[in-house]
PDB file of N, CA and C in Angstrom:
ATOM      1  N   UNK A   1       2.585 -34.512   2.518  1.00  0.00           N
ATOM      2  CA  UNK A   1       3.420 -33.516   3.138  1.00  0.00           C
ATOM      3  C   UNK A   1       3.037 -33.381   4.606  1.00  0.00           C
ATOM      4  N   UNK A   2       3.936 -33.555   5.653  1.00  0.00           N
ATOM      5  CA  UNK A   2       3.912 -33.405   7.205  1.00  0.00           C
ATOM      6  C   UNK A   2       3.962 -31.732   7.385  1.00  0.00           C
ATOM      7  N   UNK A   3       3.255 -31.730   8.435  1.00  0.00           N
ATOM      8  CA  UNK A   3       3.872 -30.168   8.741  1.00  0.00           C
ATOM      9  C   UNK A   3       4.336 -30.329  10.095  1.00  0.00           C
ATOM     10  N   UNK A   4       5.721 -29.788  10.470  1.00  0.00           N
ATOM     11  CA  UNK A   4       6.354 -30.046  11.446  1.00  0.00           C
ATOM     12  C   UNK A   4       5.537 -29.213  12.392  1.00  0.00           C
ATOM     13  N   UNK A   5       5.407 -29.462  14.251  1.00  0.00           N
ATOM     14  CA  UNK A   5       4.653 -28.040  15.036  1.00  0.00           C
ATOM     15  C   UNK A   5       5.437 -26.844  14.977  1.00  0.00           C
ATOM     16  N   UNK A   6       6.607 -27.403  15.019  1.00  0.00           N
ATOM     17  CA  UNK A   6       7.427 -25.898  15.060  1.00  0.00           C
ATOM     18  C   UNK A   6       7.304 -24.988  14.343  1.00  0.00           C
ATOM     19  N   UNK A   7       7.003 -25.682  12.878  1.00  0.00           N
ATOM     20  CA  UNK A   7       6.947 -24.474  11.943  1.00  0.00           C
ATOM     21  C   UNK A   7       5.468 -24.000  11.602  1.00  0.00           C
ATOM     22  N   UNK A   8       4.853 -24.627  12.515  1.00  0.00           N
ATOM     23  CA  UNK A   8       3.085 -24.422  12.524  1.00  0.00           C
ATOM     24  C   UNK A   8       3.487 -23.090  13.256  1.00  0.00           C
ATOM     25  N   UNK A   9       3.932 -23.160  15.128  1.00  0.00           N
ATOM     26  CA  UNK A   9       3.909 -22.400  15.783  1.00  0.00           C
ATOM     27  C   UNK A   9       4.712 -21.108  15.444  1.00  0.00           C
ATOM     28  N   UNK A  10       6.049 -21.824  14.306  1.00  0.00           N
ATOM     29  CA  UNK A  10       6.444 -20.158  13.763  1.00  0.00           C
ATOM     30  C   UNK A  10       5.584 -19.489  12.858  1.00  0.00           C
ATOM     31  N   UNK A  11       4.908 -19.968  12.072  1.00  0.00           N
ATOM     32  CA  UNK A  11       3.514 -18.958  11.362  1.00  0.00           C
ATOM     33  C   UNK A  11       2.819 -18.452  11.947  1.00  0.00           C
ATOM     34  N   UNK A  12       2.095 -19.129  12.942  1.00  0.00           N
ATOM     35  CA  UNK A  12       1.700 -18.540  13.576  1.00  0.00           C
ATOM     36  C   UNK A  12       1.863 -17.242  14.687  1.00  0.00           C
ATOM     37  N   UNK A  13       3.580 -17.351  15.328  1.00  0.00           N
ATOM     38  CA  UNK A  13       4.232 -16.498  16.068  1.00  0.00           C
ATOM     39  C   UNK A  13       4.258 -15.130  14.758  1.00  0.00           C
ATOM     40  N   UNK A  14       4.521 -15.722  13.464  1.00  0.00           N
ATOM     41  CA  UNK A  14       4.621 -14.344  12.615  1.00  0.00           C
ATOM     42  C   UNK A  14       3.390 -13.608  12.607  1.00  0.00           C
ATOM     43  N   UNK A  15       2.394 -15.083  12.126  1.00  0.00           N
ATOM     44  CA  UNK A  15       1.176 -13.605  12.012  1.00  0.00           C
ATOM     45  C   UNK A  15       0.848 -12.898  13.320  1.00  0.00           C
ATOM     46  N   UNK A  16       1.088 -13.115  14.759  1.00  0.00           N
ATOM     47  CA  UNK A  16       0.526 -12.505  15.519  1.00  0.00           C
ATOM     48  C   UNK A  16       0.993 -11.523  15.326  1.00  0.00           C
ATOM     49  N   UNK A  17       2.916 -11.738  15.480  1.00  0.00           N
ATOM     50  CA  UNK A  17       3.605 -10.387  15.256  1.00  0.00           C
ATOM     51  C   UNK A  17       3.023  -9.668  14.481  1.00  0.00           C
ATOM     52  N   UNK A  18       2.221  -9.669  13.068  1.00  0.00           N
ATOM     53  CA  UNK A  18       2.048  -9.090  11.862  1.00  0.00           C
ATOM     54  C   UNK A  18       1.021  -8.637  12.041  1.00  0.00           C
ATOM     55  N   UNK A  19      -0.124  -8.903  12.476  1.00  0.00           N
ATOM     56  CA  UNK A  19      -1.842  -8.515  13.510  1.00  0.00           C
ATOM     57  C   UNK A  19      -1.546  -7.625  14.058  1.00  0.00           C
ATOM     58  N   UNK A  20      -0.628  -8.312  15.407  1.00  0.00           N
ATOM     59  CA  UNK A  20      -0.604  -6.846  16.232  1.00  0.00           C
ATOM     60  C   UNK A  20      -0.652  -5.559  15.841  1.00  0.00           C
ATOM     61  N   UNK A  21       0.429  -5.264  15.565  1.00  0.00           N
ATOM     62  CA  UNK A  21       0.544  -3.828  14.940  1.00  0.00           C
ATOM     63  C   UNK A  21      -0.529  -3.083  13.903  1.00  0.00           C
ATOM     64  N   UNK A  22      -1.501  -4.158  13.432  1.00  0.00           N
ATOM     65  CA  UNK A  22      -1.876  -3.395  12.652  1.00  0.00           C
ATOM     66  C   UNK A  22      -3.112  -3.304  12.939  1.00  0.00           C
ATOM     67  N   UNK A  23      -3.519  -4.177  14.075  1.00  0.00           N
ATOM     68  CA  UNK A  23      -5.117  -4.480  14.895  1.00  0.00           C
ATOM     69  C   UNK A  23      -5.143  -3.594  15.966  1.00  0.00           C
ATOM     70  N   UNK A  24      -3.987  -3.303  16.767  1.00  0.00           N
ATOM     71  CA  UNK A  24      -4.171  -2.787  18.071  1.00  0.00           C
ATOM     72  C   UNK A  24      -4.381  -0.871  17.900  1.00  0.00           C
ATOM     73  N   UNK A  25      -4.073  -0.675  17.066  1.00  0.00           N
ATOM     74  CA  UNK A  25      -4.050   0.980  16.996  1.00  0.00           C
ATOM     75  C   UNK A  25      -5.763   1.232  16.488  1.00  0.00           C
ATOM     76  N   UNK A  26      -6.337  -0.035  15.908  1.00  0.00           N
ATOM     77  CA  UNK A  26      -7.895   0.409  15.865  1.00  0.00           C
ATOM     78  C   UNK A  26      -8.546   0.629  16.750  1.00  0.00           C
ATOM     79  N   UNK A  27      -8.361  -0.880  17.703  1.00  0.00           N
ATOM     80  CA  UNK A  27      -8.465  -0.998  19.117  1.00  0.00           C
ATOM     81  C   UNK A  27      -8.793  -0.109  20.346  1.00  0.00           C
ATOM     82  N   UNK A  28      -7.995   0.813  20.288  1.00  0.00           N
ATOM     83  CA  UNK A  28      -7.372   1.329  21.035  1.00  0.00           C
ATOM     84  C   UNK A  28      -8.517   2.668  20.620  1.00  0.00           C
ATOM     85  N   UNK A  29      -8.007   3.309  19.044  1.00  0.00           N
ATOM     86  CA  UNK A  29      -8.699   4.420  18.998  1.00  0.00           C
ATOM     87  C   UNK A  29      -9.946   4.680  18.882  1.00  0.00           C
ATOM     88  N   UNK A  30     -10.425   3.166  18.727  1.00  0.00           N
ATOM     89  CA  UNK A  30     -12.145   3.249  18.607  1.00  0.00           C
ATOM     90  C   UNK A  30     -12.525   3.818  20.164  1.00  0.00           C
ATOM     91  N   UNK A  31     -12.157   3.736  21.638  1.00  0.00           N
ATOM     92  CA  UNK A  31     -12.339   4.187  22.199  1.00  0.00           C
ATOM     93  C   UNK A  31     -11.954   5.672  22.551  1.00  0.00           C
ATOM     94  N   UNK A  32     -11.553   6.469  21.979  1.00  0.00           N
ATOM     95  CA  UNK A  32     -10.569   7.761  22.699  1.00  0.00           C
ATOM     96  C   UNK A  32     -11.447   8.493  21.409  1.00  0.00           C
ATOM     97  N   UNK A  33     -11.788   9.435  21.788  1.00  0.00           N
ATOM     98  CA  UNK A  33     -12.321  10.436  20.953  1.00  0.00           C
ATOM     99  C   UNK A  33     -10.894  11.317  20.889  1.00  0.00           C
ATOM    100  N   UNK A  34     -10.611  12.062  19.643  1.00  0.00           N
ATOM    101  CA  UNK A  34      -9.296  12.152  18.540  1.00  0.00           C
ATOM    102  C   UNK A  34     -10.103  13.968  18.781  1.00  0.00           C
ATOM    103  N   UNK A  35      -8.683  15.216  19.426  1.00  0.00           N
ATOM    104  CA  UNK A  35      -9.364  16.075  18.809  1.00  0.00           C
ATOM    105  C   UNK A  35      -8.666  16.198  17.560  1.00  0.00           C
ATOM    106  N   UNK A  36      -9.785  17.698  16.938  1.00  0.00           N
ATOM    107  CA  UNK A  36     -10.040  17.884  15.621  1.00  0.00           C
ATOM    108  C   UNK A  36      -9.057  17.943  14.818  1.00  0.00           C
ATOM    109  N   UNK A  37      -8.006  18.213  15.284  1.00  0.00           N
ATOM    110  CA  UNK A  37      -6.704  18.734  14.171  1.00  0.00           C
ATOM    111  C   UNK A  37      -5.852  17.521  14.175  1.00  0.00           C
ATOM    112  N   UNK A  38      -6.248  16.461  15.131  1.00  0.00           N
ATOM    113  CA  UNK A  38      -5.542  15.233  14.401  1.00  0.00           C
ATOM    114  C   UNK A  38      -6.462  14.354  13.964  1.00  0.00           C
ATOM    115  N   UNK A  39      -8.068  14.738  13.783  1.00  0.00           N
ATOM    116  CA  UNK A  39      -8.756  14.247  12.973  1.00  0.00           C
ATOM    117  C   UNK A  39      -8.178  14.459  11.271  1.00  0.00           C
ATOM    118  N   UNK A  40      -7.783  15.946  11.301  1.00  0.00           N
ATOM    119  CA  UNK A  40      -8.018  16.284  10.018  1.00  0.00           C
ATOM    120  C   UNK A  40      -6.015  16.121   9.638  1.00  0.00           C
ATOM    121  N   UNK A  41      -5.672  16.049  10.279  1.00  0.00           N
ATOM    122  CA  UNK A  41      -3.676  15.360  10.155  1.00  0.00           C
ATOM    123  C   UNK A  41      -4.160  14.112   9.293  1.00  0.00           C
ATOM    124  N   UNK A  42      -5.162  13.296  10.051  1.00  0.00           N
ATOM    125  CA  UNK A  42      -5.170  11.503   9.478  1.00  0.00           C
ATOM    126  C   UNK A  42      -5.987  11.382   8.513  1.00  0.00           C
ATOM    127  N   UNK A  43      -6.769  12.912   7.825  1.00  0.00           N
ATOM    128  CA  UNK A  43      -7.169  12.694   6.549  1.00  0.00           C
ATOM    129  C   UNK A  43      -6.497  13.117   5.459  1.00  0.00           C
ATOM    130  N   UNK A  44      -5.064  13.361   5.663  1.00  0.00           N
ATOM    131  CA  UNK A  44      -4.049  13.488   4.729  1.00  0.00           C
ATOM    132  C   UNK A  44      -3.271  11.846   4.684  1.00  0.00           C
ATOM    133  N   UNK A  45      -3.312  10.857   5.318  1.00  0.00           N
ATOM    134  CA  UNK A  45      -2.878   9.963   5.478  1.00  0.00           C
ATOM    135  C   UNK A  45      -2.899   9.092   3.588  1.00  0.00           C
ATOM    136  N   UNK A  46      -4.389   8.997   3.464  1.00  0.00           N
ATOM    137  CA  UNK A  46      -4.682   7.853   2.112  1.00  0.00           C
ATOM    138  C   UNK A  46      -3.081   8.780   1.015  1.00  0.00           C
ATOM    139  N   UNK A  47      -3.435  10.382   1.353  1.00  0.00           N
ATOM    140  CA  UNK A  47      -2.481  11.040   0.271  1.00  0.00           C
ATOM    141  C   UNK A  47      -0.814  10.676   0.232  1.00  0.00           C
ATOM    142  N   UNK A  48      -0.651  10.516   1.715  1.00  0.00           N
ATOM    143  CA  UNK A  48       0.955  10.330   1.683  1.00  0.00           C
ATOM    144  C   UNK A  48       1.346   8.698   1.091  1.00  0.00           C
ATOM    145  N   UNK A  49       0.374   7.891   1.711  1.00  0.00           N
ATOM    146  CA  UNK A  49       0.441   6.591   1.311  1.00  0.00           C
ATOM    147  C   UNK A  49       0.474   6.432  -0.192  1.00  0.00           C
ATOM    148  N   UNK A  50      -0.499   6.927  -1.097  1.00  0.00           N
ATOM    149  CA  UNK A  50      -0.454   6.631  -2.259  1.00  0.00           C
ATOM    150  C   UNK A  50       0.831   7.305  -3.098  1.00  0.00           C
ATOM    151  N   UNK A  51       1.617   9.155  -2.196  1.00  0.00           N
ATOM    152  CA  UNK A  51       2.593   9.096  -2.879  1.00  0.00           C
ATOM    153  C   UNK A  51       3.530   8.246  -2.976  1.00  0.00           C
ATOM    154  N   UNK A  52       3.716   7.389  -1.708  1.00  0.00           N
ATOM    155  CA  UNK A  52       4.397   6.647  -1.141  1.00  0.00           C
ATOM    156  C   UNK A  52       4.267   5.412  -1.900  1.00  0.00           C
ATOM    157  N   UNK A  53       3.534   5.292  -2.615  1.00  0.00           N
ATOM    158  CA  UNK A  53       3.711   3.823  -3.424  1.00  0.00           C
ATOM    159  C   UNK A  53       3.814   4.230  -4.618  1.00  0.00           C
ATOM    160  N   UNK A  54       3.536   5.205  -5.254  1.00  0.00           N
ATOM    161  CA  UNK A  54       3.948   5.503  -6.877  1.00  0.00           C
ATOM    162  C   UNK A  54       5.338   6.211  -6.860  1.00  0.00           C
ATOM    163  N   UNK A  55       5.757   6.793  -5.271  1.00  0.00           N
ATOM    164  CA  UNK A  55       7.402   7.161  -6.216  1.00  0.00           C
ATOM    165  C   UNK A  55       8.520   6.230  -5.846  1.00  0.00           C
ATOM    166  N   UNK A  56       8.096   5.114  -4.779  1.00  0.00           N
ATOM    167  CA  UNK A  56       8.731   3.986  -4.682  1.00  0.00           C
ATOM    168  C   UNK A  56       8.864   3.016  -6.008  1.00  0.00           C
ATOM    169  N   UNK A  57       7.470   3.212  -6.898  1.00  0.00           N
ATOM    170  CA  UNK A  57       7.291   2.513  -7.818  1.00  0.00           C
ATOM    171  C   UNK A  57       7.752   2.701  -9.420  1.00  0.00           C
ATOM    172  N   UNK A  58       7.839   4.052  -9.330  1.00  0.00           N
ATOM    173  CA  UNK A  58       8.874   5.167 -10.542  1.00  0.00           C
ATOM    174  C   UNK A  58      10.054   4.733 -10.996  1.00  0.00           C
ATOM    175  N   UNK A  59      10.832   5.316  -9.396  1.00  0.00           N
ATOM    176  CA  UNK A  59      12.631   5.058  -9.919  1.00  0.00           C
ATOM    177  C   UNK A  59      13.135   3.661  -9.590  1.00  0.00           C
ATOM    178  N   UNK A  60      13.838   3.573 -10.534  1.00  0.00           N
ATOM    179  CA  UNK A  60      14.608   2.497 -10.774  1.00  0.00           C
ATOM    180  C   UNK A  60      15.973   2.791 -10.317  1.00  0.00           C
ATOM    181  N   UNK A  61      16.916   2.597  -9.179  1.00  0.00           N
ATOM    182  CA  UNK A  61      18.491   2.510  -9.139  1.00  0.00           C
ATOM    183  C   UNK A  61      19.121   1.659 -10.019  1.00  0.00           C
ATOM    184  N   UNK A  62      19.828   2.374 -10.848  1.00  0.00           N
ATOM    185  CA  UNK A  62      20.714   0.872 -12.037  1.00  0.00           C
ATOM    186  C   UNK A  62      21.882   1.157 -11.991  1.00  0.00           C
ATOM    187  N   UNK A  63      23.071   1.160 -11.642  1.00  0.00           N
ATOM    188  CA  UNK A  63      24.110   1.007 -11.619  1.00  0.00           C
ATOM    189  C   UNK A  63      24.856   2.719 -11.259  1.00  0.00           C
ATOM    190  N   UNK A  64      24.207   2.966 -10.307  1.00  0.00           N
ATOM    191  CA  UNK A  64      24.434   4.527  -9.580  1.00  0.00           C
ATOM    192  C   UNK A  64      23.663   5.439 -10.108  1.00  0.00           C
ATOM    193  N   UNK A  65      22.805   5.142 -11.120  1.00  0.00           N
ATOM    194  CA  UNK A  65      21.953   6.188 -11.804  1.00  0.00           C
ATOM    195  C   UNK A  65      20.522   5.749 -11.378  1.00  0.00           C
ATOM    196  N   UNK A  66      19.462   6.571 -11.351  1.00  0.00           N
ATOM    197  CA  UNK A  66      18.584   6.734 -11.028  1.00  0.00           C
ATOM    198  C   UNK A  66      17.541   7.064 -12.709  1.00  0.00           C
ATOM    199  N   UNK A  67      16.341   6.190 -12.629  1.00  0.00           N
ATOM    200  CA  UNK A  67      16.221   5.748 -13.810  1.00  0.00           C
ATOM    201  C   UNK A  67      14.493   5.389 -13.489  1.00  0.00           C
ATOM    202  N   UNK A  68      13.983   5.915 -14.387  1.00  0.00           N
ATOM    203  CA  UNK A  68      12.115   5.470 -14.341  1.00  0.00           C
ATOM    204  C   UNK A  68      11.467   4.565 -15.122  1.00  0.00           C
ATOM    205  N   UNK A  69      10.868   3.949 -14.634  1.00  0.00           N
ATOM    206  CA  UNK A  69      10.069   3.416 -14.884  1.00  0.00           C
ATOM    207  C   UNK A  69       8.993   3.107 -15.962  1.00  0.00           C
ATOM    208  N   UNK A  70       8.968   3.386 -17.313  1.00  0.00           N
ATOM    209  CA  UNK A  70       8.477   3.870 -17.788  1.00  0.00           C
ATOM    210  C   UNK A  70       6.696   3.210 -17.746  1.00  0.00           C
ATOM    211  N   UNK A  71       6.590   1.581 -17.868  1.00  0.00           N
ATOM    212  CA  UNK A  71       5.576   0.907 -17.434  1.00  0.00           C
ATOM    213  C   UNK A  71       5.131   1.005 -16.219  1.00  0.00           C
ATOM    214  N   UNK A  72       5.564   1.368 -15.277  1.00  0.00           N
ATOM    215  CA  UNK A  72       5.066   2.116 -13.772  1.00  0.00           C
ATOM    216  C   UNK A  72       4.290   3.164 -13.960  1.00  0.00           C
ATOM    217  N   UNK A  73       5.281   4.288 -14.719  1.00  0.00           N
ATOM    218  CA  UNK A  73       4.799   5.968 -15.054  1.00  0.00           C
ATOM    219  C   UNK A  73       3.639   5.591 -15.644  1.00  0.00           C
ATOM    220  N   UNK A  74       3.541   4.381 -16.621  1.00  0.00           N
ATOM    221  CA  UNK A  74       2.103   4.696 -17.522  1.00  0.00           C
ATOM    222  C   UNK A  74       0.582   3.669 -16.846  1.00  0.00           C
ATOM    223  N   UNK A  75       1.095   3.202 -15.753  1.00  0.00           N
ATOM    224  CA  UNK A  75       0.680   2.314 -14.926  1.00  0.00           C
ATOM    225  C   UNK A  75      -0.473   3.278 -13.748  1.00  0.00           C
ATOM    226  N   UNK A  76       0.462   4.291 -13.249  1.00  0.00           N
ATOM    227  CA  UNK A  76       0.134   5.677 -12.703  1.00  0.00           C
ATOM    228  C   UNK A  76      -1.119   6.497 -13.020  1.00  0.00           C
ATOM    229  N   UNK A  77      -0.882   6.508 -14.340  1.00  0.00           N
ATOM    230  CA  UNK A  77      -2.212   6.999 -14.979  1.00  0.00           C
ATOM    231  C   UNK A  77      -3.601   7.138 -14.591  1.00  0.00           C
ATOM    232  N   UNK A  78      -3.798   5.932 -14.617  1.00  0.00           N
ATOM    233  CA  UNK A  78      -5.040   5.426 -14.607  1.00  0.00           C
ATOM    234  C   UNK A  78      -5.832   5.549 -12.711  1.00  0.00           C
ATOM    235  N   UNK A  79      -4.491   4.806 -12.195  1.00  0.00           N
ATOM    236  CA  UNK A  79      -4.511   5.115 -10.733  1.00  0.00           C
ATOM    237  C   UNK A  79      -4.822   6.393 -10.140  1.00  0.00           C
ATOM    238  N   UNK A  80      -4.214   7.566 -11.190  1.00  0.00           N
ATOM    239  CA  UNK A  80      -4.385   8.739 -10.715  1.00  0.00           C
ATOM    240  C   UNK A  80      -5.808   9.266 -11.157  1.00  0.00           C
ATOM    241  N   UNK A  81      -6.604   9.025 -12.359  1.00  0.00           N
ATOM    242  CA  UNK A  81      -7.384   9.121 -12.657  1.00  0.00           C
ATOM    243  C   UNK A  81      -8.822   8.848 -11.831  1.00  0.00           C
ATOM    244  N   UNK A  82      -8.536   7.315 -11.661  1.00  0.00           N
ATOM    245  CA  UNK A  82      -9.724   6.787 -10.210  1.00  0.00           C
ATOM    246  C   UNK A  82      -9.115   7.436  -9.121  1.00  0.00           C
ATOM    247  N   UNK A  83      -7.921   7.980  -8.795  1.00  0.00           N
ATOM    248  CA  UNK A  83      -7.800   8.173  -6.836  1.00  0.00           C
ATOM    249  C   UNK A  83      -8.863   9.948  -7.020  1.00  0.00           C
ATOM    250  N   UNK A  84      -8.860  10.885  -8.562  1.00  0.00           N
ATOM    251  CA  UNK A  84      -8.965  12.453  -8.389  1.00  0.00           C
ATOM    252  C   UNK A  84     -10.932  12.096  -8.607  1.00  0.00           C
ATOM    253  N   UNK A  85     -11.432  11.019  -9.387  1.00  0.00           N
ATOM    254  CA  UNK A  85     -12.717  10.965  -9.546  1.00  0.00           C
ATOM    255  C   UNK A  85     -13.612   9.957  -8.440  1.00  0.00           C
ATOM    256  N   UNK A  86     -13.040   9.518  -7.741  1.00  0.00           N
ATOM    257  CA  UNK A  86     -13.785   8.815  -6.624  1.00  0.00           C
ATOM    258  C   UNK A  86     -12.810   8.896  -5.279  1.00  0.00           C
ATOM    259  N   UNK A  87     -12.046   9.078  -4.898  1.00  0.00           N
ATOM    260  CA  UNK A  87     -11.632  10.263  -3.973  1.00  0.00           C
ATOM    261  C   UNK A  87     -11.500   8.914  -2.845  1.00  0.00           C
ATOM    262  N   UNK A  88     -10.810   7.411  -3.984  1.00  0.00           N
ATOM    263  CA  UNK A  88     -10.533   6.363  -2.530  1.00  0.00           C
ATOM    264  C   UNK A  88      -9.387   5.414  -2.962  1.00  0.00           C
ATOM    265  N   UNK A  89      -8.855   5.588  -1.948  1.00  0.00           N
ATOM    266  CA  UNK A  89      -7.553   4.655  -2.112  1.00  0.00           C
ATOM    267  C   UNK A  89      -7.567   3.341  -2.240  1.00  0.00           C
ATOM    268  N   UNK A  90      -8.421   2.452  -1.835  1.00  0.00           N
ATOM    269  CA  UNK A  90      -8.622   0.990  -2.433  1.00  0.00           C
ATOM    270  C   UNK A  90      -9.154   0.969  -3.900  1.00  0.00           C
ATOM    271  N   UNK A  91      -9.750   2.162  -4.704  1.00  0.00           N
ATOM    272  CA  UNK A  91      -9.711   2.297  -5.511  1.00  0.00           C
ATOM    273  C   UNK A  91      -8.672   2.032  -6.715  1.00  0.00           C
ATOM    274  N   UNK A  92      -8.536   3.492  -6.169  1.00  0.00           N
ATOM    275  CA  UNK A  92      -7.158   4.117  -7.283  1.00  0.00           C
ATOM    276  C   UNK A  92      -5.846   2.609  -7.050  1.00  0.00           C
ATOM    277  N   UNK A  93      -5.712   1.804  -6.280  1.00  0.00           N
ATOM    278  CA  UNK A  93      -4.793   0.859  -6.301  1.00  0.00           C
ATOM    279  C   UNK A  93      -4.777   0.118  -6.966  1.00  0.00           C
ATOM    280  N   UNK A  94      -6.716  -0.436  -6.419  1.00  0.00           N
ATOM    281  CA  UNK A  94      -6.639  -1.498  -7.690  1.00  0.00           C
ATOM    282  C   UNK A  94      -6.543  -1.192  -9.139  1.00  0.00           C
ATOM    283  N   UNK A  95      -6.800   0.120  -9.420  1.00  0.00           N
ATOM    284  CA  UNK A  95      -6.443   0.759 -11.056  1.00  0.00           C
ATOM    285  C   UNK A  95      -5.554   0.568 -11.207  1.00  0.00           C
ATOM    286  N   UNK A  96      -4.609   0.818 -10.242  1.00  0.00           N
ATOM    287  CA  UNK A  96      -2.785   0.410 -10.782  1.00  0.00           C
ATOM    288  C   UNK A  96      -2.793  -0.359 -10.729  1.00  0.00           C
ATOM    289  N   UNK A  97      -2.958  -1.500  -9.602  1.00  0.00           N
ATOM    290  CA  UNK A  97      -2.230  -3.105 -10.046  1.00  0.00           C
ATOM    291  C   UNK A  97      -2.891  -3.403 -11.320  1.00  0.00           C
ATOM    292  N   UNK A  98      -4.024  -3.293 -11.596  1.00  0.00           N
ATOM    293  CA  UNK A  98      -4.806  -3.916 -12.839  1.00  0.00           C
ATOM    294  C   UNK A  98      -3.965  -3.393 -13.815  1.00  0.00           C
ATOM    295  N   UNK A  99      -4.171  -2.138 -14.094  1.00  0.00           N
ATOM    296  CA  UNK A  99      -3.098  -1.722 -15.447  1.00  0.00           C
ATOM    297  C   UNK A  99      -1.639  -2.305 -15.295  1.00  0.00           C
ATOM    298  N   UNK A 100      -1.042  -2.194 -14.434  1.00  0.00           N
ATOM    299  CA  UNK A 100       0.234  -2.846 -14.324  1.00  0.00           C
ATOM    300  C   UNK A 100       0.310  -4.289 -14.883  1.00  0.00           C
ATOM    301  N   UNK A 101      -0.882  -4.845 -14.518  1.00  0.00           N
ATOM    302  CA  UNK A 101      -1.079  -6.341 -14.659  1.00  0.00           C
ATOM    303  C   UNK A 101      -1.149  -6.520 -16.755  1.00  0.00           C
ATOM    304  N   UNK A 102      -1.909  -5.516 -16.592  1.00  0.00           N
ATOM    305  CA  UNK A 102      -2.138  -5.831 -17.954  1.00  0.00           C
ATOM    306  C   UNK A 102      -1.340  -5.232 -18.853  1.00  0.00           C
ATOM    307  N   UNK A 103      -0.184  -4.065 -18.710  1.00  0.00           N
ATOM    308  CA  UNK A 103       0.784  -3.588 -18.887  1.00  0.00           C
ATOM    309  C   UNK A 103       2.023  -4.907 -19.325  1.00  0.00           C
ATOM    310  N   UNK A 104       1.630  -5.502 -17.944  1.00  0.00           N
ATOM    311  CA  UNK A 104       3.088  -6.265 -17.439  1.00  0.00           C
ATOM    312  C   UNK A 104       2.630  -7.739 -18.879  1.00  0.00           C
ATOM    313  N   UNK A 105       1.302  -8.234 -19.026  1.00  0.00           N
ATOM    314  CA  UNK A 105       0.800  -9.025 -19.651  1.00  0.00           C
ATOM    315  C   UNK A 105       1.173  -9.230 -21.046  1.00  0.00           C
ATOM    316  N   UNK A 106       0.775  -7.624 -21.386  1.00  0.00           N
ATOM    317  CA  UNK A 106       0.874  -7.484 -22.879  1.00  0.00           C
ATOM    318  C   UNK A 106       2.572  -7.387 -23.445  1.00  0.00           C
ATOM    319  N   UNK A 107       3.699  -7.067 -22.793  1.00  0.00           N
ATOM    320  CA  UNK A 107       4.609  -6.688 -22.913  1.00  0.00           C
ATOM    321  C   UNK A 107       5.168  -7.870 -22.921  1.00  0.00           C
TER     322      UNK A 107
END
């Protein structure tokens, strides 16, 4: 298999695009001391994110109706369990994908 440059240099043009954004805001804030009340704004952050992936992950749209998930909902569980007893979001995720995985496995 050849790899053409062009499509070397378009992977590459993506990941920069895809870096940037997510390298430069560290960058940046490792220097600037943050006052306190948007210290404590960006420790609500892990919370919105994780609602943000379990109620994306819930409903189902099926044919104008709105409809759950039920292997998601029970997927949730566990996720919610590790995010309230160790209090971390790389955690509680991997609890969900794993149960999901093994959810999705057994079924």
């Amino acid at each position: 298999m050849t790899v053409q440059i062009s499509n070397l240099l378009l992977f590459l043009g993506c990941a920069l695009v895809t870096a940037l954004p997510r390298v430069l805001p560290f960058i940046v804030i490792r220097s600037i001391r943050l006052p306190a009340p948007v210290i404590k704004w960006l420790a609500y952050i892990p919370v919105c994110i994780m609602t943000a992936l379990i109620v994306s992950s819930l409903f189902i749209r099926s044919g104008g109706r709105v409809l759950i998930d039920w292997q998601a909902a029970v997927a949730v569980l566990p996720a919610l369990i590790v995010s309230i007893l160790t209090k971390n979001l790389l955690y509680a995720v991997i609890a969900g994908v794993a149960a999901m995985a093994l959810l999705r496995f057994l079924s």
